[in-house]
Protein backbone atom coordinates (compact mmCIF):
# COMPACT_ATOMS: atom_id res chain seq x y z
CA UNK A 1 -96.77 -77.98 -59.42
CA UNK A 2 -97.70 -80.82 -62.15
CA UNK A 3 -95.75 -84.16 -62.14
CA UNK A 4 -95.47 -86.92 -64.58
CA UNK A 5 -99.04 -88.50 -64.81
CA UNK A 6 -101.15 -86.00 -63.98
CA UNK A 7 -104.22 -85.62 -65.86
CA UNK A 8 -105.32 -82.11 -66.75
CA UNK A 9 -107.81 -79.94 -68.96
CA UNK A 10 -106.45 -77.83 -71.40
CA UNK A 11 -108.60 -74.08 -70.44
CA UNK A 12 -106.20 -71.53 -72.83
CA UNK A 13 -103.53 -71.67 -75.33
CA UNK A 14 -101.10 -68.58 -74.92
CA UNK A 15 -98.41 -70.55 -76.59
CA UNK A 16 -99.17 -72.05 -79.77
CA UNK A 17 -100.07 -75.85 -78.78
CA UNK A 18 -101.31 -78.17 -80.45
CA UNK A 19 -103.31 -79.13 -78.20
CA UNK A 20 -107.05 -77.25 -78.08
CA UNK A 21 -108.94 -75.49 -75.35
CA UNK A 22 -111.08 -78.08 -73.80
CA UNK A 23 -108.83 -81.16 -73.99
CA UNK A 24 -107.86 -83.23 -71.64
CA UNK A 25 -104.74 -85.03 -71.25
CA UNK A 26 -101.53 -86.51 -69.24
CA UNK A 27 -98.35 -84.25 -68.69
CA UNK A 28 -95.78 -86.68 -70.18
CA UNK A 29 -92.33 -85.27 -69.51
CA UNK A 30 -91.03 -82.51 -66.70
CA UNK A 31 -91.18 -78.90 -67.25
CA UNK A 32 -88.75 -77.24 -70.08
CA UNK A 33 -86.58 -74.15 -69.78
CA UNK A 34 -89.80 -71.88 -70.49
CA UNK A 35 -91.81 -73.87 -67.38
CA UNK A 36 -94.57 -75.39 -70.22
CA UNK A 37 -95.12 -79.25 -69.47
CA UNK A 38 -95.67 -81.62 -72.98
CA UNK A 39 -99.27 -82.71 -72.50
CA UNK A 40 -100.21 -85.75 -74.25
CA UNK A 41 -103.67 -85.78 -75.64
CA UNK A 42 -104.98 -88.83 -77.54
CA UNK A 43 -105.51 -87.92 -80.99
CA UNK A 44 -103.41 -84.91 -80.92
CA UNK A 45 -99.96 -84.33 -82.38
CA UNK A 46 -97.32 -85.91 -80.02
CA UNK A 47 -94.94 -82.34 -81.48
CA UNK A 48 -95.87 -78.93 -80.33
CA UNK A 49 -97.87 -80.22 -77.71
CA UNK A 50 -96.24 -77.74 -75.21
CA UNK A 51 -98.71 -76.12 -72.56
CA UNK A 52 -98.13 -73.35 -69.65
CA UNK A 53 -99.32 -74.10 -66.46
CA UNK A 54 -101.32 -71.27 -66.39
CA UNK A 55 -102.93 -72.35 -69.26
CA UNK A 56 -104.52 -76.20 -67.67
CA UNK A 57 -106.15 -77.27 -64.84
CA UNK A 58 -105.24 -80.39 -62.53
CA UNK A 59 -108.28 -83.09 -63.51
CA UNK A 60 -109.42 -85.31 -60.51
CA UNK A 61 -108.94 -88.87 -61.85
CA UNK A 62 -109.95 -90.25 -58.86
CA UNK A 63 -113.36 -91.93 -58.42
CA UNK A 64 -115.23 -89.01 -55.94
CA UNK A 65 -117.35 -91.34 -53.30
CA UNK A 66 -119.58 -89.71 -50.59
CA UNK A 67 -118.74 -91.02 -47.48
CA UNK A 68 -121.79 -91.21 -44.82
């Protein structure tokens, strides 16, 4: 679903991150046994930093031009 790079928004924490609703950050390693991705967030503990997938939201980093 989520690979290495991706930036995403952090919308609900079912699992005790570290990281807070509302942040957004880059998944930083592939999923673990319980399918949660690390999500680096600057500022945020690089421990504990665990997230669900149901729990973020895939963050278009791309610039978003209107072609006419």
């Amino acid at each position: 679903m989520y690979k290495i790079g991706d930036t995403v928004k952090i919308i609900d924490n079912n699992n005790g991150s570290v990281n807070k609703i509302g942040d957004i950050g880059k998944i930083s390693s592939k999923p673990n046994n319980n399918g949660s991705y690390r999500v680096t967030v600057v500022g945020r503990d690089k421990s504990s930093n665990w997230t669900q997938p149901s729990d973020m939201v895939l963050v278009n980093s791309e610039p978003n031009y209107e072609i006419y």
